[in-house]
Protein backbone atom coordinates (compact mmCIF):
# COMPACT_ATOMS: atom_id res chain seq x y z
CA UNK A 1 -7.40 45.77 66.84
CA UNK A 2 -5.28 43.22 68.43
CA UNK A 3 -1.83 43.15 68.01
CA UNK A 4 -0.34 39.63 66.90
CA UNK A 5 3.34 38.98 67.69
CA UNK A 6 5.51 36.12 66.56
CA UNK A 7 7.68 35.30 69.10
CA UNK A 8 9.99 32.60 67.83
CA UNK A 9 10.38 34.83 64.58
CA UNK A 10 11.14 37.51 66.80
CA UNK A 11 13.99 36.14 68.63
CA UNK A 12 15.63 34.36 65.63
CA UNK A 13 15.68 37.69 63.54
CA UNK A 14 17.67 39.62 66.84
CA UNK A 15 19.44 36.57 68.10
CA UNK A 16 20.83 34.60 64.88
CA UNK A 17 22.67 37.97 63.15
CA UNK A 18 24.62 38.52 66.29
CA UNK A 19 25.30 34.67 66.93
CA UNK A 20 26.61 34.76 63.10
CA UNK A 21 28.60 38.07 63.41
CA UNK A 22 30.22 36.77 66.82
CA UNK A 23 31.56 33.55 65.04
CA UNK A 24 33.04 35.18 61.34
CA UNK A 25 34.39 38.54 63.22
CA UNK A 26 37.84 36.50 63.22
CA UNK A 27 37.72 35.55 59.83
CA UNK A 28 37.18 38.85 58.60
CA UNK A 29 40.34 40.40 56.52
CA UNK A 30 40.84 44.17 56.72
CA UNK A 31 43.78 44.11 54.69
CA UNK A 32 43.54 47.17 52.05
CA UNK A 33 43.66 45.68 48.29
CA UNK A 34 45.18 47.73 45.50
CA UNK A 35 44.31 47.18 42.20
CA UNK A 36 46.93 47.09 39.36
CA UNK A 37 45.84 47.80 35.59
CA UNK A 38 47.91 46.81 32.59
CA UNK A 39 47.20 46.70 29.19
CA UNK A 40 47.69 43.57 27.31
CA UNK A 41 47.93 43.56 23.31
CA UNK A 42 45.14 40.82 21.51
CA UNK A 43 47.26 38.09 20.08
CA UNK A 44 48.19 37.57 16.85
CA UNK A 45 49.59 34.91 14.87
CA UNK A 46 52.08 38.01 12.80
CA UNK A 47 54.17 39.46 15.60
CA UNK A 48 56.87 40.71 13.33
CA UNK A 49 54.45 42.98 11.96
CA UNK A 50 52.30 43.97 15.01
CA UNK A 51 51.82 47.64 15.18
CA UNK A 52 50.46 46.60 19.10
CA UNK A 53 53.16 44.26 19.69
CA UNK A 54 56.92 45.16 21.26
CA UNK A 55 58.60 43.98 17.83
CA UNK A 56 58.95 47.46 16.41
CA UNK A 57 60.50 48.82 19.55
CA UNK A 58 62.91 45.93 20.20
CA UNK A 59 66.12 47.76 18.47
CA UNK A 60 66.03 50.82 20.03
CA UNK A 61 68.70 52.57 21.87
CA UNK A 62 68.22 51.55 25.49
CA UNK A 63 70.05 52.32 28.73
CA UNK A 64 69.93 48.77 30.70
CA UNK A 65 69.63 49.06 34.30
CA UNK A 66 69.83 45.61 36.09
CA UNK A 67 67.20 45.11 39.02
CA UNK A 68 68.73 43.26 41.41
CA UNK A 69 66.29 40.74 43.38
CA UNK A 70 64.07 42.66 46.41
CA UNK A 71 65.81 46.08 45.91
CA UNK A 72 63.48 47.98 43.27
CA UNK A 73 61.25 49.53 45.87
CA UNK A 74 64.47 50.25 47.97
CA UNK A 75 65.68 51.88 44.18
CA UNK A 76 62.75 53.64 43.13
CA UNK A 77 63.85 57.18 43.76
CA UNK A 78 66.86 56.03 41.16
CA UNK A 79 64.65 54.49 38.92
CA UNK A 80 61.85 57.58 38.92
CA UNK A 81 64.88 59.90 38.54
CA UNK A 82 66.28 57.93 35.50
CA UNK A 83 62.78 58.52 33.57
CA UNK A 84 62.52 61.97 34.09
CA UNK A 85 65.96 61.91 32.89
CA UNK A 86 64.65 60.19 29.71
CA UNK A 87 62.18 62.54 29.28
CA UNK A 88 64.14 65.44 29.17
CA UNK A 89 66.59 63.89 26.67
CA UNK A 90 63.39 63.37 24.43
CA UNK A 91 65.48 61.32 21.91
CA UNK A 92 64.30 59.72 19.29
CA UNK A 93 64.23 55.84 19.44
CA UNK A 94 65.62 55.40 23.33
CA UNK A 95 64.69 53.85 26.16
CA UNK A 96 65.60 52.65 29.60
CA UNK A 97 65.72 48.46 29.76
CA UNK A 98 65.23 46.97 33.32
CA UNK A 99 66.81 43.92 33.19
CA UNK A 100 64.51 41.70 35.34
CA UNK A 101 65.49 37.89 35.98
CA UNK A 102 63.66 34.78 37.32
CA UNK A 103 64.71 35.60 40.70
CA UNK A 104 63.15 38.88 40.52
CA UNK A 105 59.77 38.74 42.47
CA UNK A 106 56.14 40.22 42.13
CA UNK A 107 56.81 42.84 44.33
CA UNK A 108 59.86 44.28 41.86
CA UNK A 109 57.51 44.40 38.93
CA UNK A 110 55.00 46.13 40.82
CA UNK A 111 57.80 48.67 42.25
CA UNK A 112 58.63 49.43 38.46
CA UNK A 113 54.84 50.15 37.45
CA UNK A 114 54.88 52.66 40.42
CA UNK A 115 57.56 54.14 39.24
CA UNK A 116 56.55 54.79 36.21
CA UNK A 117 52.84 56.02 37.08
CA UNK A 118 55.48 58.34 39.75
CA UNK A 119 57.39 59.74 36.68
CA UNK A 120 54.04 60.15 34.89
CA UNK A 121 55.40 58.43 32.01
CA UNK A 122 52.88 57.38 29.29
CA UNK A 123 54.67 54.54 27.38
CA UNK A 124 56.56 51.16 28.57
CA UNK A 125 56.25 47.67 27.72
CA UNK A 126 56.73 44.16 29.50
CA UNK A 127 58.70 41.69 27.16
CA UNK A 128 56.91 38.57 27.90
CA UNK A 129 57.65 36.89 24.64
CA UNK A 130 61.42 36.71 24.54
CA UNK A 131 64.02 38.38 27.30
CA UNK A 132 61.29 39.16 30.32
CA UNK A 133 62.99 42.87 30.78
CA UNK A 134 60.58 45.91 31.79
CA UNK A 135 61.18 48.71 28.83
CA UNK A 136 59.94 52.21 29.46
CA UNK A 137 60.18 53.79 25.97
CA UNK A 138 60.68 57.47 25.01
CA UNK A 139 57.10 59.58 23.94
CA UNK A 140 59.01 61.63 21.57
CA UNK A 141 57.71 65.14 21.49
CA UNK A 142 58.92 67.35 17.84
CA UNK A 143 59.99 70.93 19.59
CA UNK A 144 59.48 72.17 16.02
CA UNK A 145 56.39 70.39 15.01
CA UNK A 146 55.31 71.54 11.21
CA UNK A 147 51.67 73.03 10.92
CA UNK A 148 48.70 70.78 8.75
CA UNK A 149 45.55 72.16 7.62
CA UNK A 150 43.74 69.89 10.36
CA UNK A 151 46.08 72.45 13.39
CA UNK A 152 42.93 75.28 12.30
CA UNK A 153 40.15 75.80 15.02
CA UNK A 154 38.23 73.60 14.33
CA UNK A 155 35.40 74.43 17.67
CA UNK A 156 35.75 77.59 17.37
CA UNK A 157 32.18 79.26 19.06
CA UNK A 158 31.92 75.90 20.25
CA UNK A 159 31.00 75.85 24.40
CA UNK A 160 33.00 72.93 25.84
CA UNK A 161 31.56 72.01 29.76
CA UNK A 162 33.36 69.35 31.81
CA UNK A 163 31.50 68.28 34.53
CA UNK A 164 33.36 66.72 37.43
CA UNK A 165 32.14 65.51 40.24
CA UNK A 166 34.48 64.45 42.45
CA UNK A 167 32.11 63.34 45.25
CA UNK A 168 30.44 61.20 43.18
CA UNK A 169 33.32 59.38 42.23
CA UNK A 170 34.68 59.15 45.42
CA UNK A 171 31.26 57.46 46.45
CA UNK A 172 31.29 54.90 43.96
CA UNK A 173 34.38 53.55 43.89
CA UNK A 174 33.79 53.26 47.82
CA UNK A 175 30.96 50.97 46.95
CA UNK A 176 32.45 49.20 44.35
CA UNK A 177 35.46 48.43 47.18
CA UNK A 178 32.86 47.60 49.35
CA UNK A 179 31.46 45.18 47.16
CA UNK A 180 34.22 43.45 45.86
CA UNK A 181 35.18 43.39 49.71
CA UNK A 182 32.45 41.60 50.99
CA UNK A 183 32.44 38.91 48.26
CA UNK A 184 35.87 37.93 48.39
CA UNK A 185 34.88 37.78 52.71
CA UNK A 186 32.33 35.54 52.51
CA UNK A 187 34.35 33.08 50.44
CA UNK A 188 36.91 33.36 53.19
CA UNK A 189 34.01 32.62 55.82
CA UNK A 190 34.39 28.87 57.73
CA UNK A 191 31.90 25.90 57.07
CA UNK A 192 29.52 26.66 60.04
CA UNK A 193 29.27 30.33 59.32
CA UNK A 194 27.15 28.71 55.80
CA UNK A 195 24.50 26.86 58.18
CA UNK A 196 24.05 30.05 60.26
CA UNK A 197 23.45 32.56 57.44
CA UNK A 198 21.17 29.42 56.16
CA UNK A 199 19.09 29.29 59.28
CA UNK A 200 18.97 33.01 59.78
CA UNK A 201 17.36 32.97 56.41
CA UNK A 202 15.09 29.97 56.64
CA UNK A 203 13.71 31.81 60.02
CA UNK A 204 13.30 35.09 58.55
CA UNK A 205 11.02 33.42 55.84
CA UNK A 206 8.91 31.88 58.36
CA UNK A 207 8.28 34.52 60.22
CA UNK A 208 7.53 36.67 57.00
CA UNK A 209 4.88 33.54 56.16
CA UNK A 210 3.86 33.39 59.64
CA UNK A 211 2.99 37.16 59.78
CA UNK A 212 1.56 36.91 56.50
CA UNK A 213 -0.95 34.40 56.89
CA UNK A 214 -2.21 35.96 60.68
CA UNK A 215 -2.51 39.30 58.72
CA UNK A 216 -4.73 37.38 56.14
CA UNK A 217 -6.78 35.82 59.19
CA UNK A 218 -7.36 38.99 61.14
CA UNK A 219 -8.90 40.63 58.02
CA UNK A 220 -11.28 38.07 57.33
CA UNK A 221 -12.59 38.18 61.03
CA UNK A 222 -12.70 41.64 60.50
CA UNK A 223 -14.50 41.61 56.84
């Protein structure tokens, strides 16, 4: 059988990826993104009375530690010590208040969360409605907690299995990185870099066609 080539096809499908990685190498960002997650309570028109809201904490006992502009990360230690500190008090109905101001930047707020997620501390709060401050609020822990009929074993004979894998984990949060990577890259890609990707395309489909319809022609000469 004769082999059938397609020679333009050929060259455009080896030729046009490197021409198009040449030209966007420069472009490409390798800077390492970190993603920050924060709760945020569903709005409601009764914020008095929402159990969600920062209302029922608001008159608490709280130790108020002023964040000075671009010093928080230089302060964490400090602050990371202060919430352990808080924790071991477990006292009822306190807190520690960072006093943050407009002059504060993104990078203090984001010291703060680390902080906290440092001190492994479950609860705080952002006050976006009224002062702006950064609360972290006490998880009050009873050292003589009373016993209820619901404190019986309840799975008892029960078999419990946790299954952790972390390699699969690891792998797809890689890809999802990956992904959200390469998306937020080819946005960042110049105007030309669109008509090469284009053409590279528009080749590759006429060389699939092309091949195609010689394949179709061969086996009719053959049938």
């Amino acid at each position: 059988m004769k082999k059938i080539f397609y020679l333009p096809g050929m060259i455009s499908a080896f030729f046009i990826p490197v021409l198009f990685w040449y030209y966007i190498h420069p472009y490409i960002d390798t800077t390492n993104y970190n993603i920050i997650d924060m709760a945020l309570p569903a709005k409601s028109h009764h914020k008095n009375t929402d159990p969600a809201g920062f209302e029922p904490l608001r008159n608490w006992k709280y130790q108020k530690i002023r964040v000075s502009p671009l010093t928080a990360s230089k302060n964490s230690e400090l602050y990371v010590s202060e919430i352990k500190a808080l924790q071991k008090r477990n006292q009822k109905e306190t807190g520690i208040e960072f006093i943050l101001s407009n002059t504060n930047t993104y990078g203090d707020f984001v010291s703060l969360l680390n902080d906290v997620m440092l001190a492994r501390q479950e609860t705080y709060a952002l006050d976006i409605e009224k002062t702006g401050h950064f609360f972290v609020t006490t998880n009050y822990i009873d050292p003589k907690p009373e016993k209820s009929e619901y404190d019986e074993c309840l799975l008892c004979d029960d078999t419990i299995y946790e299954i952790h894998d972390p390699a699969s984990e690891k792998h797809f949060f890689h890809f999802q990185k990956y992904n959200l990577s390469f998306y937020e890259h080819l946005t960042q890609l110049p105007r030309g870099s669109y008509f090469i990707l284009f053409g590279f395309l528009l080749f590759l489909n006429i060389c699939m066609l092309s091949i195609r319809e010689n394949f179709l022609t061969v086996t009719k000469r053959l049938a």
